[in-house]
N, C-alpha and C. Protein backbone atom coordinates (compact mmCIF):
# COMPACT_ATOMS: atom_id res chain seq x y z
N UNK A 1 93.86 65.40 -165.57
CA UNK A 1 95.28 65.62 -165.72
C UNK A 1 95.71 65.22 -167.12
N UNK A 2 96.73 65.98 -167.80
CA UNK A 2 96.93 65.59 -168.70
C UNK A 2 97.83 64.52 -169.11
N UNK A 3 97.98 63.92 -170.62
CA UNK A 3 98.92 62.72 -170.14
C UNK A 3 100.14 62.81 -171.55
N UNK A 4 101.22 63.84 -171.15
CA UNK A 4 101.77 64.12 -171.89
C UNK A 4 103.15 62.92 -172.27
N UNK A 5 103.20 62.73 -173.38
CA UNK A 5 104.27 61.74 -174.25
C UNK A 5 105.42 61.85 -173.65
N UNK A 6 105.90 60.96 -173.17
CA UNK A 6 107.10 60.78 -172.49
C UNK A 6 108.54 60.01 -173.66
N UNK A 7 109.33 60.60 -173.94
CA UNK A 7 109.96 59.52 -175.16
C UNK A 7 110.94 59.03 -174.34
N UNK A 8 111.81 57.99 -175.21
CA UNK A 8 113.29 57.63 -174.44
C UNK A 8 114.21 58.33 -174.54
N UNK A 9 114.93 59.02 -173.65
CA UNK A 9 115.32 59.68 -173.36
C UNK A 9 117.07 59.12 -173.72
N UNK A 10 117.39 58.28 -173.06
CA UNK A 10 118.48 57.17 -173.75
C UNK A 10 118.83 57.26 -175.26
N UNK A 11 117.49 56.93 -175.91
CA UNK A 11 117.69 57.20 -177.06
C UNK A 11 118.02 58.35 -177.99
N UNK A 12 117.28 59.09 -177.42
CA UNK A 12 117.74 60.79 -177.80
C UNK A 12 117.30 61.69 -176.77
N UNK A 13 118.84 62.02 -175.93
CA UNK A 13 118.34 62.86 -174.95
C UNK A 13 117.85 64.56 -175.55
N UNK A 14 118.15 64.74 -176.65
CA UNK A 14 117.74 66.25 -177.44
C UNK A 14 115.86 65.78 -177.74
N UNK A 15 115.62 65.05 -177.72
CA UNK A 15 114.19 64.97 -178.11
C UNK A 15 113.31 66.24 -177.74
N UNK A 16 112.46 66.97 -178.49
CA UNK A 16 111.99 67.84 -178.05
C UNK A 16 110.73 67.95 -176.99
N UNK A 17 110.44 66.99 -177.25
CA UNK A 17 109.12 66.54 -176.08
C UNK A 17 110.05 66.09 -174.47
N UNK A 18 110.62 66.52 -174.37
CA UNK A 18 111.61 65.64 -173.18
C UNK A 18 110.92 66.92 -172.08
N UNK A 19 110.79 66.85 -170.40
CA UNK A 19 110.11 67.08 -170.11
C UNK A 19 111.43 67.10 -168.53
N UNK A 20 111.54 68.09 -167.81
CA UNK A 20 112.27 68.29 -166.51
C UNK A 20 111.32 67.61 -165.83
N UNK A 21 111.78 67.19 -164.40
CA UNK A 21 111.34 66.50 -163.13
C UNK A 21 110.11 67.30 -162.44
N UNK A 22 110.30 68.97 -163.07
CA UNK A 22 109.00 69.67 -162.73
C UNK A 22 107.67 69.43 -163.44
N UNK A 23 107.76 68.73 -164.96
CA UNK A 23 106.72 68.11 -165.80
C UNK A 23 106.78 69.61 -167.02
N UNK A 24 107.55 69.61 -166.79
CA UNK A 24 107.70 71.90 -167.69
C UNK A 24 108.68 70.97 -168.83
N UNK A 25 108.35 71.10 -170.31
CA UNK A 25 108.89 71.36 -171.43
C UNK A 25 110.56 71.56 -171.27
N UNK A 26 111.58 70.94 -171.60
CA UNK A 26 112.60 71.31 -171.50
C UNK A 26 113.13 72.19 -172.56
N UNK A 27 112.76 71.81 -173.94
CA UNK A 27 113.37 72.55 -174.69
C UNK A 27 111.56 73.78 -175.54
N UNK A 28 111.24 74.01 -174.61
CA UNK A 28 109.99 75.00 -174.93
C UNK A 28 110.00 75.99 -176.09
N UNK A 29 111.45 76.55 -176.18
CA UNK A 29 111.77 77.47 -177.29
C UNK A 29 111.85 76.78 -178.23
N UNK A 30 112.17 75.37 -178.93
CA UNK A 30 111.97 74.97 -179.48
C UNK A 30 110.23 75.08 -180.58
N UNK A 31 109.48 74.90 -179.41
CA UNK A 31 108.10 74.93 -180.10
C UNK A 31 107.44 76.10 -180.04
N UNK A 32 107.62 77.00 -179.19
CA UNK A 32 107.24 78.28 -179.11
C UNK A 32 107.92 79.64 -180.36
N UNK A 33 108.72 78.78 -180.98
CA UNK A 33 109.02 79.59 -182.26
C UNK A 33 108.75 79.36 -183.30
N UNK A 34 108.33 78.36 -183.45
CA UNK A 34 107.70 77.06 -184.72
C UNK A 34 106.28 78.59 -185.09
N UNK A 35 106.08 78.87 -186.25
CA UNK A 35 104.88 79.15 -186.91
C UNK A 35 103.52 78.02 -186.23
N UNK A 36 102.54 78.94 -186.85
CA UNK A 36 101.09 77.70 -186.61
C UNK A 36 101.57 76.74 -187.65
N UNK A 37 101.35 76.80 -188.68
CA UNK A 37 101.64 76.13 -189.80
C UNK A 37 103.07 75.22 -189.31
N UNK A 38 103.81 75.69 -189.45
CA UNK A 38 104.87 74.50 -188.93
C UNK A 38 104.64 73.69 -187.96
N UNK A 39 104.33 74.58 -186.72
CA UNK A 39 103.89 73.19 -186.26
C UNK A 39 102.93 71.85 -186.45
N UNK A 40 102.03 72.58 -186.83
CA UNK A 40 100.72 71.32 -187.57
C UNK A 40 101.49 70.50 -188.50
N UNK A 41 102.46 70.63 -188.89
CA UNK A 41 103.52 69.91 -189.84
C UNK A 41 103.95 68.74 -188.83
N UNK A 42 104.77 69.27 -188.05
CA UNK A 42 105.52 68.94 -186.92
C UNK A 42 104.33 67.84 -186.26
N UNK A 43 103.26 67.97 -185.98
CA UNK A 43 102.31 67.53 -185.29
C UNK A 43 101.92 66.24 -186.50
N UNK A 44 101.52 66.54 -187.54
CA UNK A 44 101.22 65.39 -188.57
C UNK A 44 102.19 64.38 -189.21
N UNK A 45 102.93 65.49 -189.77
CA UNK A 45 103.66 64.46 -190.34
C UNK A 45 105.61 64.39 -189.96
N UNK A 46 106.03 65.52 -189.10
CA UNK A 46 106.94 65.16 -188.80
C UNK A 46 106.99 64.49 -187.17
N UNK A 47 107.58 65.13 -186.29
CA UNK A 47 108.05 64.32 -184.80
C UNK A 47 106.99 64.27 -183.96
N UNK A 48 106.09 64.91 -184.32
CA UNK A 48 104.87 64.74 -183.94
C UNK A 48 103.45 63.46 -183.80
N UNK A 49 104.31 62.80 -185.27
CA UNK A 49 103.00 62.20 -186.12
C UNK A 49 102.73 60.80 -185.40
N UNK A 50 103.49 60.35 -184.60
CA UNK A 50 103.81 58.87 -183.84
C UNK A 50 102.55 59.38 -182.47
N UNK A 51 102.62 60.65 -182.46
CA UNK A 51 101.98 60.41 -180.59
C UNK A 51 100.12 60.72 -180.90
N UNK A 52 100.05 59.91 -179.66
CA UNK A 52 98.17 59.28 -179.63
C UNK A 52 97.50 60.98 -179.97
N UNK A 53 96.37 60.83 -180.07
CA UNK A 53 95.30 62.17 -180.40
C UNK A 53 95.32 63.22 -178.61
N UNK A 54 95.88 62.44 -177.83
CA UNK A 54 95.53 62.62 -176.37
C UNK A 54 96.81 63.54 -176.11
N UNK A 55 97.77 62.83 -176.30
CA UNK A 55 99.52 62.75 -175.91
C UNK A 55 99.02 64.56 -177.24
N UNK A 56 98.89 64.50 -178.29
CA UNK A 56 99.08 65.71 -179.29
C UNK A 56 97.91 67.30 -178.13
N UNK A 57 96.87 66.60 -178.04
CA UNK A 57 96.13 67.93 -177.33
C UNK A 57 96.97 67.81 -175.75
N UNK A 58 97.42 67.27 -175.16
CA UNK A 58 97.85 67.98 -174.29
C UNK A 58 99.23 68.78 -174.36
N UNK A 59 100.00 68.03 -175.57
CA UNK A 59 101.38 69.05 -175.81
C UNK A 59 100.60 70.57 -176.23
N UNK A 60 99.95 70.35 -177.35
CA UNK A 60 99.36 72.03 -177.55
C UNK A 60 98.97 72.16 -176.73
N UNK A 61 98.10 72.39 -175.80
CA UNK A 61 97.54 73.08 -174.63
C UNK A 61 98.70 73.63 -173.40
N UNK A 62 99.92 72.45 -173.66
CA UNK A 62 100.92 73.28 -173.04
C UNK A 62 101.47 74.05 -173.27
N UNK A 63 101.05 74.64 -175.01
CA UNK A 63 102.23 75.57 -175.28
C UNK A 63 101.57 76.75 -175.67
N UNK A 64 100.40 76.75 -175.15
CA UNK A 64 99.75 77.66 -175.64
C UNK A 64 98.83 77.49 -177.46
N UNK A 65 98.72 76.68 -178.28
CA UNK A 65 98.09 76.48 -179.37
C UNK A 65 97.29 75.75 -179.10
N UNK A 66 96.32 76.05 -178.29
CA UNK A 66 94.96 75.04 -178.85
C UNK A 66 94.45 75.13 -179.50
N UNK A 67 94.50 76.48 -180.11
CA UNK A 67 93.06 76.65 -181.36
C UNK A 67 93.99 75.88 -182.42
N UNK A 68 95.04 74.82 -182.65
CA UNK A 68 95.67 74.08 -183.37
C UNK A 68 95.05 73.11 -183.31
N UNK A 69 94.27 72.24 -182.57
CA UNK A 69 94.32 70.79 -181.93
C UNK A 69 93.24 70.35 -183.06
N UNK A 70 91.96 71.29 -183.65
CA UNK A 70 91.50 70.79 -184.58
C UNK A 70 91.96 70.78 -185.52
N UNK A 71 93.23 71.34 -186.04
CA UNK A 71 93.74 70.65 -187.37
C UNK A 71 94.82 69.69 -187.51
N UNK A 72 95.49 69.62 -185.97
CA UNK A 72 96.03 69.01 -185.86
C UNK A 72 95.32 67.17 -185.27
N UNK A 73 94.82 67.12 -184.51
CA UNK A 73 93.77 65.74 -184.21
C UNK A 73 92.52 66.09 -184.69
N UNK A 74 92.55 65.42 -186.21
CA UNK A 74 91.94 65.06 -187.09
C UNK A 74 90.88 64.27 -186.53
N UNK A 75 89.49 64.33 -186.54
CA UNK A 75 88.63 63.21 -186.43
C UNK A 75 87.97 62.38 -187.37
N UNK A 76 88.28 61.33 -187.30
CA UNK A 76 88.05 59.65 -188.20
C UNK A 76 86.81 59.35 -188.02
N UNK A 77 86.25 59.88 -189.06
CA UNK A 77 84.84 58.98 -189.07
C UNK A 77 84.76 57.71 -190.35
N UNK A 78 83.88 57.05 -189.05
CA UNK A 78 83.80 55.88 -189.41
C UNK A 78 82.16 55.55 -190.09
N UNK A 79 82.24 54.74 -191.10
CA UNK A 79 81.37 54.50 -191.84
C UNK A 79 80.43 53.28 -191.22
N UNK A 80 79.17 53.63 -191.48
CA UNK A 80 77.88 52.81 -190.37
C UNK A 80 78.07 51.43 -190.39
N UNK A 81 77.97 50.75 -189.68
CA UNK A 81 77.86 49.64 -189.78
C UNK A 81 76.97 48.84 -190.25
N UNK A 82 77.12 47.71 -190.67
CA UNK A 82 75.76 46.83 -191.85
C UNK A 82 75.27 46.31 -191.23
């Protein structure tokens, strides 16, 4: 199951990740009009850039962009240990 970003809602009920009682995208047109490119924006460095590598592939997979998720969750490699 996936484990999609839940924000405060209190705080900004317009948030675009905000999510109906059915678990369905409330404001969907929002991201479904976004370019690839914009969104990978959106995903890095704008409203995007706060949520885990997990919370980011399951929003794309809901919206249909997965072939995004590799440029958008970047993988960190880490250098060998001594």
């Amino acid at each position: 199951m996936f484990r999609y970003y839940q924000p405060d809602l209190g705080a900004n009920p317009d948030d675009p990740f905000a999510r109906g009682d059915d678990g369905k995208l409330v404001r969907r047109g929002f991201w479904l009009d976004m370019s690839d490119r914009s969104l990978v924006l959106a995903m890095t460095q704008g409203i995007g850039a706060t949520l885990t590598a997990d919370e980011k592939r399951a929003h794309l997979a809901d919206i249909g962009r997965e072939h995004l998720i590799d440029e958008v969750c970047v993988q960190e490699i880490l250098p060998p240990e001594r």
